[in-house]
PDB file of N, CA and C in Angstrom:
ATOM      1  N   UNK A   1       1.243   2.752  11.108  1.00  0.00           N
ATOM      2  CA  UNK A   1       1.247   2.701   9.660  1.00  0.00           C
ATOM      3  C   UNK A   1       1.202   4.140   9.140  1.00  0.00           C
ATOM      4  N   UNK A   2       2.057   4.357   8.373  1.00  0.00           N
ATOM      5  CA  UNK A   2       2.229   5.672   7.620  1.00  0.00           C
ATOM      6  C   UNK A   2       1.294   6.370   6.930  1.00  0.00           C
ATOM      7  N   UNK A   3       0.867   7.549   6.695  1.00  0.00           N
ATOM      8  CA  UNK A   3      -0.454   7.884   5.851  1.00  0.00           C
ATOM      9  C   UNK A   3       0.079   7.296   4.207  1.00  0.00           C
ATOM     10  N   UNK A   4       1.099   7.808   3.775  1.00  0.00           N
ATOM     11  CA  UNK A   4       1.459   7.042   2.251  1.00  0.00           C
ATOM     12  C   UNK A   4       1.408   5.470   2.373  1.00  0.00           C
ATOM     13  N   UNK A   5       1.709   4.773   3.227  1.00  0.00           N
ATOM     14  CA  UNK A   5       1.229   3.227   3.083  1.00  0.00           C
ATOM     15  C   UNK A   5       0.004   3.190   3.518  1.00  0.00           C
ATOM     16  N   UNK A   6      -0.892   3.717   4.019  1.00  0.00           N
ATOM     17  CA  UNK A   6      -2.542   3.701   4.144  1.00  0.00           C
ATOM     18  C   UNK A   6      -3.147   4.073   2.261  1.00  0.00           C
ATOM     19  N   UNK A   7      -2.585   4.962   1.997  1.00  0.00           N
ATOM     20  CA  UNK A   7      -2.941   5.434   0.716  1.00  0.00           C
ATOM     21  C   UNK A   7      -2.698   4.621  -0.335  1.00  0.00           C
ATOM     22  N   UNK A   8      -1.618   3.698  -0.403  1.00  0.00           N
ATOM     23  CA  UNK A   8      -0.900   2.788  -1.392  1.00  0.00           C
ATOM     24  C   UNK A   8      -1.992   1.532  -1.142  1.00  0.00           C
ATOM     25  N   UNK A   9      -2.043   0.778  -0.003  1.00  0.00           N
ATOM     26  CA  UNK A   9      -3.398   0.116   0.604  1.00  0.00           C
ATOM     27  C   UNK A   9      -4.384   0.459  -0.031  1.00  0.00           C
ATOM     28  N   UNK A  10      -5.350   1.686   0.044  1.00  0.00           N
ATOM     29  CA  UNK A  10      -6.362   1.822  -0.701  1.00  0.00           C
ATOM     30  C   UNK A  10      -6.297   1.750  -1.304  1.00  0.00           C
ATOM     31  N   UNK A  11      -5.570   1.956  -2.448  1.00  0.00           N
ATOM     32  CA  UNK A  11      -5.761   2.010  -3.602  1.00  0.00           C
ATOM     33  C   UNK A  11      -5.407   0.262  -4.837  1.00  0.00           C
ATOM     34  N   UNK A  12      -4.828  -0.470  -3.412  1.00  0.00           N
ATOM     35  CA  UNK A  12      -4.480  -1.985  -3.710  1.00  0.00           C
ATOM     36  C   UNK A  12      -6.296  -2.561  -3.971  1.00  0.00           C
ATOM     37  N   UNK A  13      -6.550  -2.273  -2.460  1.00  0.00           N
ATOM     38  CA  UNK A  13      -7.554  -2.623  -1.986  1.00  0.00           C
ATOM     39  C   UNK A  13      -9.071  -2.369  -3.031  1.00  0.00           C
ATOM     40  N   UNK A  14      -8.608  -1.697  -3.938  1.00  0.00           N
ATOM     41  CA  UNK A  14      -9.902  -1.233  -4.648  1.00  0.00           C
ATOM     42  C   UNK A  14     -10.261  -2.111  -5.905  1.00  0.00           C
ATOM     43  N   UNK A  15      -9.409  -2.757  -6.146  1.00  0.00           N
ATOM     44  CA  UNK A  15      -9.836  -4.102  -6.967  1.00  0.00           C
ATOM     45  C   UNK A  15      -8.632  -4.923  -6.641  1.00  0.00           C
ATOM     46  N   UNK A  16      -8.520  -5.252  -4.872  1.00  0.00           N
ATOM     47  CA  UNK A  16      -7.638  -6.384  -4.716  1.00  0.00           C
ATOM     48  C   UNK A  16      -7.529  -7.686  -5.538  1.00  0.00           C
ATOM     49  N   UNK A  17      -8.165  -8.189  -6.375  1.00  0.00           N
ATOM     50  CA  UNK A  17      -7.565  -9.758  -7.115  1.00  0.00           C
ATOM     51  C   UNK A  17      -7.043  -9.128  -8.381  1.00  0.00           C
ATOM     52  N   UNK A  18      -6.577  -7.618  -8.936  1.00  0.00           N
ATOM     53  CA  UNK A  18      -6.708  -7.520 -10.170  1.00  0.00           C
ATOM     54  C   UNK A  18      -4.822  -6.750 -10.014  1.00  0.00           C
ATOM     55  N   UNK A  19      -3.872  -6.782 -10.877  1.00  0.00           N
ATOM     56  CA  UNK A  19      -2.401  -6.392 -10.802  1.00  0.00           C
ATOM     57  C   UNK A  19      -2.574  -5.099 -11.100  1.00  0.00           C
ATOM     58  N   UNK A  20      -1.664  -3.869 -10.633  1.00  0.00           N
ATOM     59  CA  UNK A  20      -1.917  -2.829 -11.361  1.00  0.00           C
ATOM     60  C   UNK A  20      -0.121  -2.262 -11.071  1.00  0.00           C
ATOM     61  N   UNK A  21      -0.170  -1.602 -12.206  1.00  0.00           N
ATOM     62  CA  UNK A  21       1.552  -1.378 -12.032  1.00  0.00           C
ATOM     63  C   UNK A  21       2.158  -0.034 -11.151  1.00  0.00           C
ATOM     64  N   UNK A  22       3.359   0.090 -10.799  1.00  0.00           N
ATOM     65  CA  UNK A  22       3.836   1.379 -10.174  1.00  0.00           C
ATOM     66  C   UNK A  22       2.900   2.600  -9.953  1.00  0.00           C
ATOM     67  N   UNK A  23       3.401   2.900 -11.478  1.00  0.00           N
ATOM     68  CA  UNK A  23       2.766   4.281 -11.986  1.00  0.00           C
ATOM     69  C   UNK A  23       1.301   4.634 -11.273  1.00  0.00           C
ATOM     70  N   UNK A  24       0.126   3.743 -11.525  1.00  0.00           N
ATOM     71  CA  UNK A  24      -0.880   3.256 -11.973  1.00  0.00           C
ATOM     72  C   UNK A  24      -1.189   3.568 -10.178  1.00  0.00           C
ATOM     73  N   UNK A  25      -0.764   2.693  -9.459  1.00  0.00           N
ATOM     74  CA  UNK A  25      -1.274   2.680  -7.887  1.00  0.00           C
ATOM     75  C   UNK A  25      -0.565   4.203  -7.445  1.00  0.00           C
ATOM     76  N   UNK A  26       0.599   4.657  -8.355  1.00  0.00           N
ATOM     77  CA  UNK A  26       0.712   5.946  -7.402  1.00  0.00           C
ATOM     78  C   UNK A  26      -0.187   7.091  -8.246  1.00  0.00           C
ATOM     79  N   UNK A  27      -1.033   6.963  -9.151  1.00  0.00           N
ATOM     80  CA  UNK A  27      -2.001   7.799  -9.794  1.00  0.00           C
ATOM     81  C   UNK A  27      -3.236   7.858  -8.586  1.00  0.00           C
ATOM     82  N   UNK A  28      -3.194   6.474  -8.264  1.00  0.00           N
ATOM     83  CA  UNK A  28      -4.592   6.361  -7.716  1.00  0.00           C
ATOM     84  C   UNK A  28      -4.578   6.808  -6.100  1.00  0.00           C
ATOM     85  N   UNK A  29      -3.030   6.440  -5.860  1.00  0.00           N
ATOM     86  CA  UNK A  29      -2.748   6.854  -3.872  1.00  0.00           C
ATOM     87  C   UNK A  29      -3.004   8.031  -3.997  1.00  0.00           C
ATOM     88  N   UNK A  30      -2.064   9.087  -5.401  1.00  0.00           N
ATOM     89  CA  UNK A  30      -1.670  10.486  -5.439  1.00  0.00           C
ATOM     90  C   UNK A  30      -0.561  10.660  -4.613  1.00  0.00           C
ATOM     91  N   UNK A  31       0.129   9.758  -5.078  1.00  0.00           N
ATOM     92  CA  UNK A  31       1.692   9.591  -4.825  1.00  0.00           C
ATOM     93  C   UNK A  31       2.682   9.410  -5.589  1.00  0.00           C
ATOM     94  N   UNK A  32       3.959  10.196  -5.377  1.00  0.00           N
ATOM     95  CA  UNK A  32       4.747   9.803  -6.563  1.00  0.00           C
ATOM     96  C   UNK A  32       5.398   8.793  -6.610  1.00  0.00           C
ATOM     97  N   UNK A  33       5.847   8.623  -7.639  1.00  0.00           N
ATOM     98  CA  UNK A  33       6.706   7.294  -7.912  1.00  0.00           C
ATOM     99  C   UNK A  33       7.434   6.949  -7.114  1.00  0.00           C
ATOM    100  N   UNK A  34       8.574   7.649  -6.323  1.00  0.00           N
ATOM    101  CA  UNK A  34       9.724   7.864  -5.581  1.00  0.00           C
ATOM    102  C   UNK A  34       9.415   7.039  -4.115  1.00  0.00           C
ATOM    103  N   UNK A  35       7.656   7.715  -3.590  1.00  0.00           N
ATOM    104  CA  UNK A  35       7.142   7.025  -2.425  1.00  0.00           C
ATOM    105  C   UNK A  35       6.777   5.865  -2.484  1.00  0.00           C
ATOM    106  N   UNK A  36       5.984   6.169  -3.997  1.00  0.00           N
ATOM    107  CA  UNK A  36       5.390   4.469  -3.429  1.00  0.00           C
ATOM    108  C   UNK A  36       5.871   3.547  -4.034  1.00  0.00           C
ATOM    109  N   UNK A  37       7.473   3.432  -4.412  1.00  0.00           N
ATOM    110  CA  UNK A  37       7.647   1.838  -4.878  1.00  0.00           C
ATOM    111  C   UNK A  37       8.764   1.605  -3.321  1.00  0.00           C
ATOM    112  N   UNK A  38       9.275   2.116  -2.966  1.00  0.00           N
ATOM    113  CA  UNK A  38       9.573   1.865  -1.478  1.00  0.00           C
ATOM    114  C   UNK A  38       8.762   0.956  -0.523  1.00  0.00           C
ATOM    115  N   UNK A  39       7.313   1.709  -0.183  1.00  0.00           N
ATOM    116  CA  UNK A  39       5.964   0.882   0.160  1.00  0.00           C
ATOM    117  C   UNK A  39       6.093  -0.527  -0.606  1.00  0.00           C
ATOM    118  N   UNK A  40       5.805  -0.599  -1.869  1.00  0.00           N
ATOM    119  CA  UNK A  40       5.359  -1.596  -2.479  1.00  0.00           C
ATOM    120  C   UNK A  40       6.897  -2.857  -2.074  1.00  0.00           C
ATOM    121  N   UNK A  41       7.840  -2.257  -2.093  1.00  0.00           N
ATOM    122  CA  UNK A  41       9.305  -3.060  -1.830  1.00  0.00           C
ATOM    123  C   UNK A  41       9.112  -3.516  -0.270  1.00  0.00           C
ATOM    124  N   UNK A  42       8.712  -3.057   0.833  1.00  0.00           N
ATOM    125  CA  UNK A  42       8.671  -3.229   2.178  1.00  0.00           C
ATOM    126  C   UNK A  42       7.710  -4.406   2.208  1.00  0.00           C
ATOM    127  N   UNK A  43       6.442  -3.885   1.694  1.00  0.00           N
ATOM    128  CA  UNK A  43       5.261  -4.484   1.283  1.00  0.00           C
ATOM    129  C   UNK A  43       4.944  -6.140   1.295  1.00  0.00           C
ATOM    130  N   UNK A  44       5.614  -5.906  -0.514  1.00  0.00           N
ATOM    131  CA  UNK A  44       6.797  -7.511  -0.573  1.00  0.00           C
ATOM    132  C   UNK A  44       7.559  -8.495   0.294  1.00  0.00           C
ATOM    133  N   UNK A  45       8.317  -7.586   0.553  1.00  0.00           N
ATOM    134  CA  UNK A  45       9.272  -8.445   1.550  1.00  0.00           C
ATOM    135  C   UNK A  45       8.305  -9.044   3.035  1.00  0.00           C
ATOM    136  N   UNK A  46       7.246  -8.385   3.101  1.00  0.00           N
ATOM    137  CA  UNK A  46       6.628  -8.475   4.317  1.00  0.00           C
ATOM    138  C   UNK A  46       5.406 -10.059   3.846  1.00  0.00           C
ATOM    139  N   UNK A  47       5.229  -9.935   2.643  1.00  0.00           N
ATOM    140  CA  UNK A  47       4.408 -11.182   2.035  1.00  0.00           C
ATOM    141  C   UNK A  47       3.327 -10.813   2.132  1.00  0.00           C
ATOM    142  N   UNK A  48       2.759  -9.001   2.248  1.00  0.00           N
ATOM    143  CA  UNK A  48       1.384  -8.521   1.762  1.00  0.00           C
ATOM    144  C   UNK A  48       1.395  -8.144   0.318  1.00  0.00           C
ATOM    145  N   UNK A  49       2.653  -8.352  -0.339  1.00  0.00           N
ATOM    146  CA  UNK A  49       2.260  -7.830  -1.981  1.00  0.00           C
ATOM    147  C   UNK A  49       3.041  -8.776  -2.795  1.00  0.00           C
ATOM    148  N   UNK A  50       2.667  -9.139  -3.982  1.00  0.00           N
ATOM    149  CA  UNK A  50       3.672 -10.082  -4.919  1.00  0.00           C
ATOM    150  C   UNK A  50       3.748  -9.218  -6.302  1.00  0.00           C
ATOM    151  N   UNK A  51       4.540  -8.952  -6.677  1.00  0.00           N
ATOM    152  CA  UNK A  51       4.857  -8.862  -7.666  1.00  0.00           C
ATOM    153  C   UNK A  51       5.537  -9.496  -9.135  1.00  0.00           C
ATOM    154  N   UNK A  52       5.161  -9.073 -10.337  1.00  0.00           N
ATOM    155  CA  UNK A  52       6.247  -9.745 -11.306  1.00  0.00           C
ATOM    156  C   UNK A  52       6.409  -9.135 -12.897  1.00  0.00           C
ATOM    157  N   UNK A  53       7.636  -9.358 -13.353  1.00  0.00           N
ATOM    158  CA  UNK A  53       7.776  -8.342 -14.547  1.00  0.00           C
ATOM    159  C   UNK A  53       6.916  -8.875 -16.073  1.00  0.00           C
ATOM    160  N   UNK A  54       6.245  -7.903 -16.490  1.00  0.00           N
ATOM    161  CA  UNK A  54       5.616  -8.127 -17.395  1.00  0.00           C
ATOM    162  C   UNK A  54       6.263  -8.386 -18.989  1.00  0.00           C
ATOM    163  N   UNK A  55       5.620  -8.802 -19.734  1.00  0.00           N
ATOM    164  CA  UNK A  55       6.594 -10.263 -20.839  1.00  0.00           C
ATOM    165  C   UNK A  55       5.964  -9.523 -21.731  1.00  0.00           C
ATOM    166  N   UNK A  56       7.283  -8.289 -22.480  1.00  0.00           N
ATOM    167  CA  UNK A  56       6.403  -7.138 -23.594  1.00  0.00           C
ATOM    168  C   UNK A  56       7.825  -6.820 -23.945  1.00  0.00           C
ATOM    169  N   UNK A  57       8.243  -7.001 -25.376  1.00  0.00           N
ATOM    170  CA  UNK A  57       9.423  -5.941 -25.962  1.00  0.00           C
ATOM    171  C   UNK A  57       8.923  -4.722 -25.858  1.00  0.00           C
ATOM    172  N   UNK A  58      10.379  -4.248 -24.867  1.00  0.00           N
ATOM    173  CA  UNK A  58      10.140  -2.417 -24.806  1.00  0.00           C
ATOM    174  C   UNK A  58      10.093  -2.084 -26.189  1.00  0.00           C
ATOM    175  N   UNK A  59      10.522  -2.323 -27.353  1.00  0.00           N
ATOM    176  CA  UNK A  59      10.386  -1.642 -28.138  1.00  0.00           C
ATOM    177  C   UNK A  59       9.306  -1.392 -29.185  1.00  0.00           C
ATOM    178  N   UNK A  60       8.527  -2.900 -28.870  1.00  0.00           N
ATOM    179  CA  UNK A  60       7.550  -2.950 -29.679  1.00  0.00           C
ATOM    180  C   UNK A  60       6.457  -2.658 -29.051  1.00  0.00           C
ATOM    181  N   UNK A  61       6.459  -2.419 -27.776  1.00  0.00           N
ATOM    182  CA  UNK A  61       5.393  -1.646 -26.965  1.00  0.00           C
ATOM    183  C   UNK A  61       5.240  -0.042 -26.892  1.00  0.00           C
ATOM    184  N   UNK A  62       6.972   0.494 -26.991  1.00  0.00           N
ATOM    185  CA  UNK A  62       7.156   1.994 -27.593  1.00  0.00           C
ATOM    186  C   UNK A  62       7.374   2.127 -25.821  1.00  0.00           C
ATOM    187  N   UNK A  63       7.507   1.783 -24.472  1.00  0.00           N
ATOM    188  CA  UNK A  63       7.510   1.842 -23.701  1.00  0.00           C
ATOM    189  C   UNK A  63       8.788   1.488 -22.434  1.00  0.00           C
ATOM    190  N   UNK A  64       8.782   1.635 -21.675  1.00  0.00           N
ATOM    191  CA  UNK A  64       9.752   0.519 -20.815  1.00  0.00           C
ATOM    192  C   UNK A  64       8.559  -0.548 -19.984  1.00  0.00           C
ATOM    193  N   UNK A  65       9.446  -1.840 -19.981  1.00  0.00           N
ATOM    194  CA  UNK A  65       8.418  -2.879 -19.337  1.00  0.00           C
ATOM    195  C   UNK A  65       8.184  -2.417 -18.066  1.00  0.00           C
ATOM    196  N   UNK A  66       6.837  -2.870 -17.478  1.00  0.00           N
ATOM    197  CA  UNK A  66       5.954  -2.373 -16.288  1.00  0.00           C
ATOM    198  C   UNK A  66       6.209  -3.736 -15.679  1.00  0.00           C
ATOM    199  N   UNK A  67       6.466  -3.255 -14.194  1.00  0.00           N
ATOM    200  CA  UNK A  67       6.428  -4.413 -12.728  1.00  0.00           C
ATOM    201  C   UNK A  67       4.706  -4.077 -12.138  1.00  0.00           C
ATOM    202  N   UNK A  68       4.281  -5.418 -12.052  1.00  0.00           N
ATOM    203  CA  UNK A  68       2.294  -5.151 -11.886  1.00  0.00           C
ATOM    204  C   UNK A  68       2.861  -5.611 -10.644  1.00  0.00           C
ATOM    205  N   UNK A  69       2.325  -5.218  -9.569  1.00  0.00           N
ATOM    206  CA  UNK A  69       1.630  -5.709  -8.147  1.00  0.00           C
ATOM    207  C   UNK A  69       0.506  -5.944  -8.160  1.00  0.00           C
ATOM    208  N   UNK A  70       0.277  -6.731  -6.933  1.00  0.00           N
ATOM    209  CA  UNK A  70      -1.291  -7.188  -6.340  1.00  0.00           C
ATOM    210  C   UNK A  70      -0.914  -7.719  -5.211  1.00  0.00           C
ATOM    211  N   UNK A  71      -2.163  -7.580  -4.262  1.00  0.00           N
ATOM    212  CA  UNK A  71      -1.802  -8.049  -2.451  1.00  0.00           C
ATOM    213  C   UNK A  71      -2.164  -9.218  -2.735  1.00  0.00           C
ATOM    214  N   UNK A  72      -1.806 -10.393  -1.644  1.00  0.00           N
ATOM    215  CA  UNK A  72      -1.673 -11.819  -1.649  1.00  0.00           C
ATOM    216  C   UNK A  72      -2.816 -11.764  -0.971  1.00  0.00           C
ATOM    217  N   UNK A  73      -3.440 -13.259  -0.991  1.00  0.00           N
ATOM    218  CA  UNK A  73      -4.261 -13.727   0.147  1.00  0.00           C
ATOM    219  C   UNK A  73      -4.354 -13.221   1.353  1.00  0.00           C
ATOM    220  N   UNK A  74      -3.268 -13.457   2.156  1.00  0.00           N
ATOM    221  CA  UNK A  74      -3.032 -12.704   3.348  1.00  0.00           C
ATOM    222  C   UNK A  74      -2.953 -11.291   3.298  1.00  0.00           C
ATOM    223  N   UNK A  75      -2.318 -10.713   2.374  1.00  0.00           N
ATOM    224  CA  UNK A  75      -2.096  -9.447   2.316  1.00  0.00           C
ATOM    225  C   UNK A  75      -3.290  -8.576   2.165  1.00  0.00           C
ATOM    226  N   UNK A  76      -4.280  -9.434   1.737  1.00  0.00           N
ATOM    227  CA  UNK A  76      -5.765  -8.811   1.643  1.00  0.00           C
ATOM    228  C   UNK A  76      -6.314  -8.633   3.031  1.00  0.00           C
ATOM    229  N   UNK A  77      -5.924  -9.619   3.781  1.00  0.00           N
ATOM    230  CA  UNK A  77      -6.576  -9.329   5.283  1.00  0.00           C
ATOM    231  C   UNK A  77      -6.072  -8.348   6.154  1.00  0.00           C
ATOM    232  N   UNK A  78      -5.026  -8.359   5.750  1.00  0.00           N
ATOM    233  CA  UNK A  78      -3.671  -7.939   6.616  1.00  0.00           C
ATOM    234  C   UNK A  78      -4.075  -6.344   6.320  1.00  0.00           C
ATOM    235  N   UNK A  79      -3.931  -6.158   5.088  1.00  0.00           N
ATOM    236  CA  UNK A  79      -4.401  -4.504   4.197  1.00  0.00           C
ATOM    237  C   UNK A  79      -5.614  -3.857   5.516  1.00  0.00           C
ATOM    238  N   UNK A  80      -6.702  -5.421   5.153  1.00  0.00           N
ATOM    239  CA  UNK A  80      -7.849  -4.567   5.947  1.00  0.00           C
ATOM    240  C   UNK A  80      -7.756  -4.090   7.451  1.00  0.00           C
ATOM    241  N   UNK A  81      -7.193  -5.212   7.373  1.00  0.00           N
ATOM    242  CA  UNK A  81      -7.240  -5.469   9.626  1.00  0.00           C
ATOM    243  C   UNK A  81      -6.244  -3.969   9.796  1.00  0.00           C
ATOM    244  N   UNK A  82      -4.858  -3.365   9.001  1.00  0.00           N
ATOM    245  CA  UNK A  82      -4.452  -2.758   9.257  1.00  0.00           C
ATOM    246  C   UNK A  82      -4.747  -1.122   8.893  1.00  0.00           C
ATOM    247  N   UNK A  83      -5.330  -1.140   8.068  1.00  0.00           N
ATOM    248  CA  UNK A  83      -6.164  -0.042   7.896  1.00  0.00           C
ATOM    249  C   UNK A  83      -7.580   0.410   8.556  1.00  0.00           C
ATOM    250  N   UNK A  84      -8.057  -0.859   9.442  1.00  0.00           N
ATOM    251  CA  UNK A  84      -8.860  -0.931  10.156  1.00  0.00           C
ATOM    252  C   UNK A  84      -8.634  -0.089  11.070  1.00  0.00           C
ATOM    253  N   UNK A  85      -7.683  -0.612  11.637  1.00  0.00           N
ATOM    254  CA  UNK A  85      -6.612  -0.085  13.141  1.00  0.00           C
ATOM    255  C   UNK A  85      -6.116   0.891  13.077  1.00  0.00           C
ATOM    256  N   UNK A  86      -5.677   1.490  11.837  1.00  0.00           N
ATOM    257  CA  UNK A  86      -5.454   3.199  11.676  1.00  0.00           C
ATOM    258  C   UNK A  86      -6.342   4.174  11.832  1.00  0.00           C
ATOM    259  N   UNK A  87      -7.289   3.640  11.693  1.00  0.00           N
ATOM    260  CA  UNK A  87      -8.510   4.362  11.402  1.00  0.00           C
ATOM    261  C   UNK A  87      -9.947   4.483  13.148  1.00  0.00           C
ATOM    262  N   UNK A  88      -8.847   3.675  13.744  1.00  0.00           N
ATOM    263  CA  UNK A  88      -9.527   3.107  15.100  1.00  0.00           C
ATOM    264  C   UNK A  88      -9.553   4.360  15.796  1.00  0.00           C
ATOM    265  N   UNK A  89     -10.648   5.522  16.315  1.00  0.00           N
ATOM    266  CA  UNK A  89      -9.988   6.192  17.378  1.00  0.00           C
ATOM    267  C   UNK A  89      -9.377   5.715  18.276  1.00  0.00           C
ATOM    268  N   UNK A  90      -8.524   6.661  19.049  1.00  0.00           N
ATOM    269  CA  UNK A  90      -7.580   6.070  19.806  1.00  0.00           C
ATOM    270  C   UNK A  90      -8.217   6.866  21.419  1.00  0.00           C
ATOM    271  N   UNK A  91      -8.492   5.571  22.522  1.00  0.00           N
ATOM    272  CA  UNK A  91      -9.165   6.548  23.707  1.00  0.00           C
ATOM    273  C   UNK A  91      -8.641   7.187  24.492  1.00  0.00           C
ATOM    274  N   UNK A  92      -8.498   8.283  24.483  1.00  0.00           N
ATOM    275  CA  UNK A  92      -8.285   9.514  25.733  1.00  0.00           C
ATOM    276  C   UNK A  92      -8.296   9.119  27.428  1.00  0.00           C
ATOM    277  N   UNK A  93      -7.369   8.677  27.804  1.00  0.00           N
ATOM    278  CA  UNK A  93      -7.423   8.272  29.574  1.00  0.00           C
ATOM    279  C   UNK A  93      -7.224   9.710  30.164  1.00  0.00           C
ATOM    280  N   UNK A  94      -7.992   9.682  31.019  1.00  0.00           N
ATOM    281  CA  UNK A  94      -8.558  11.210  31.678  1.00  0.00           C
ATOM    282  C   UNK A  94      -7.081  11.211  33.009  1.00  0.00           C
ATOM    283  N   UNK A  95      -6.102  11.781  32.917  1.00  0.00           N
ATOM    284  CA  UNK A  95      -5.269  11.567  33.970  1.00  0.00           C
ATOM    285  C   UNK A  95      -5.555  12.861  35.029  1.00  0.00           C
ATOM    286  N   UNK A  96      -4.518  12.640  36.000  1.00  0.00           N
ATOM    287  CA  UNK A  96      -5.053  13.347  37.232  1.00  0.00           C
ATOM    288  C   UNK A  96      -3.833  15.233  37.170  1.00  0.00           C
ATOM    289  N   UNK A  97      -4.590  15.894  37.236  1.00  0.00           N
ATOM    290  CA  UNK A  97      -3.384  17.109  36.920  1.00  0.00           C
ATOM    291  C   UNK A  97      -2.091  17.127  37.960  1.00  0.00           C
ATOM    292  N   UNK A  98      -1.040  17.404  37.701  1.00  0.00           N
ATOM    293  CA  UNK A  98       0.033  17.595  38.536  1.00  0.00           C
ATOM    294  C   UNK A  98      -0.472  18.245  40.019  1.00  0.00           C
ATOM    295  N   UNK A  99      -0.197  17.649  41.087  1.00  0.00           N
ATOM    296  CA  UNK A  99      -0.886  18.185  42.093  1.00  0.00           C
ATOM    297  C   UNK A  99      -2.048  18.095  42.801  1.00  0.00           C
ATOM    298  N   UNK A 100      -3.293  17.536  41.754  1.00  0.00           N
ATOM    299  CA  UNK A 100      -4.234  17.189  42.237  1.00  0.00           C
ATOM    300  C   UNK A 100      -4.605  15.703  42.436  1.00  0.00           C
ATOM    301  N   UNK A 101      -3.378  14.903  42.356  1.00  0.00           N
ATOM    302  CA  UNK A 101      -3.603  13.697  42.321  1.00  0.00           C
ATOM    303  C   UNK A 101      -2.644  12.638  43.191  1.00  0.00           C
TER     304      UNK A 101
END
């Protein structure tokens, strides 16, 4: 798992039941836009994130409409177990030097 999809994760993960949009999760990864809607698109397709477009005239909001994400059920476990495992040291097997073995 990539350090920018570990980062996009946390920052899901920090009020997983609640939607938060593009912008918003790449404020909080400290990622730009460019990275993390890629993540969030892989994400999706993988059935750890759902997304959907929010129901606001751009014009009367003064804005362009925002796409909110949030991780699924599974995607909540999945987030943890896999950020778990990134975070796992990884153990050192003591091998034998060329020659002495």
């Amino acid at each position: 798992m990539t350090l920018p999809t570990q980062l996009v994760l946390r920052a899901l993960l920090d009020d997983p039941g609640s939607e938060r949009y593009g912008l918003e999760i790449g404020a909080a990864a400290g990622l730009p836009s460019g990275t993390i809607h890629p993540i969030l698109a892989r994400l999706e397709r993988l059935g750890w994130v759902e997304s959907r477009w929010e129901e606001v005239d751009p014009s009367q909001a003064g804005r362009p409409v925002r796409r909110y994400y949030r991780l699924t059920t599974d995607g909540i476990e999945l987030a943890r177990d896999g950020l778990a495992r990134a975070y796992r040291p990884r153990s050192v097997t003591a091998r034998p030097r060329p020659g002495t073995g």
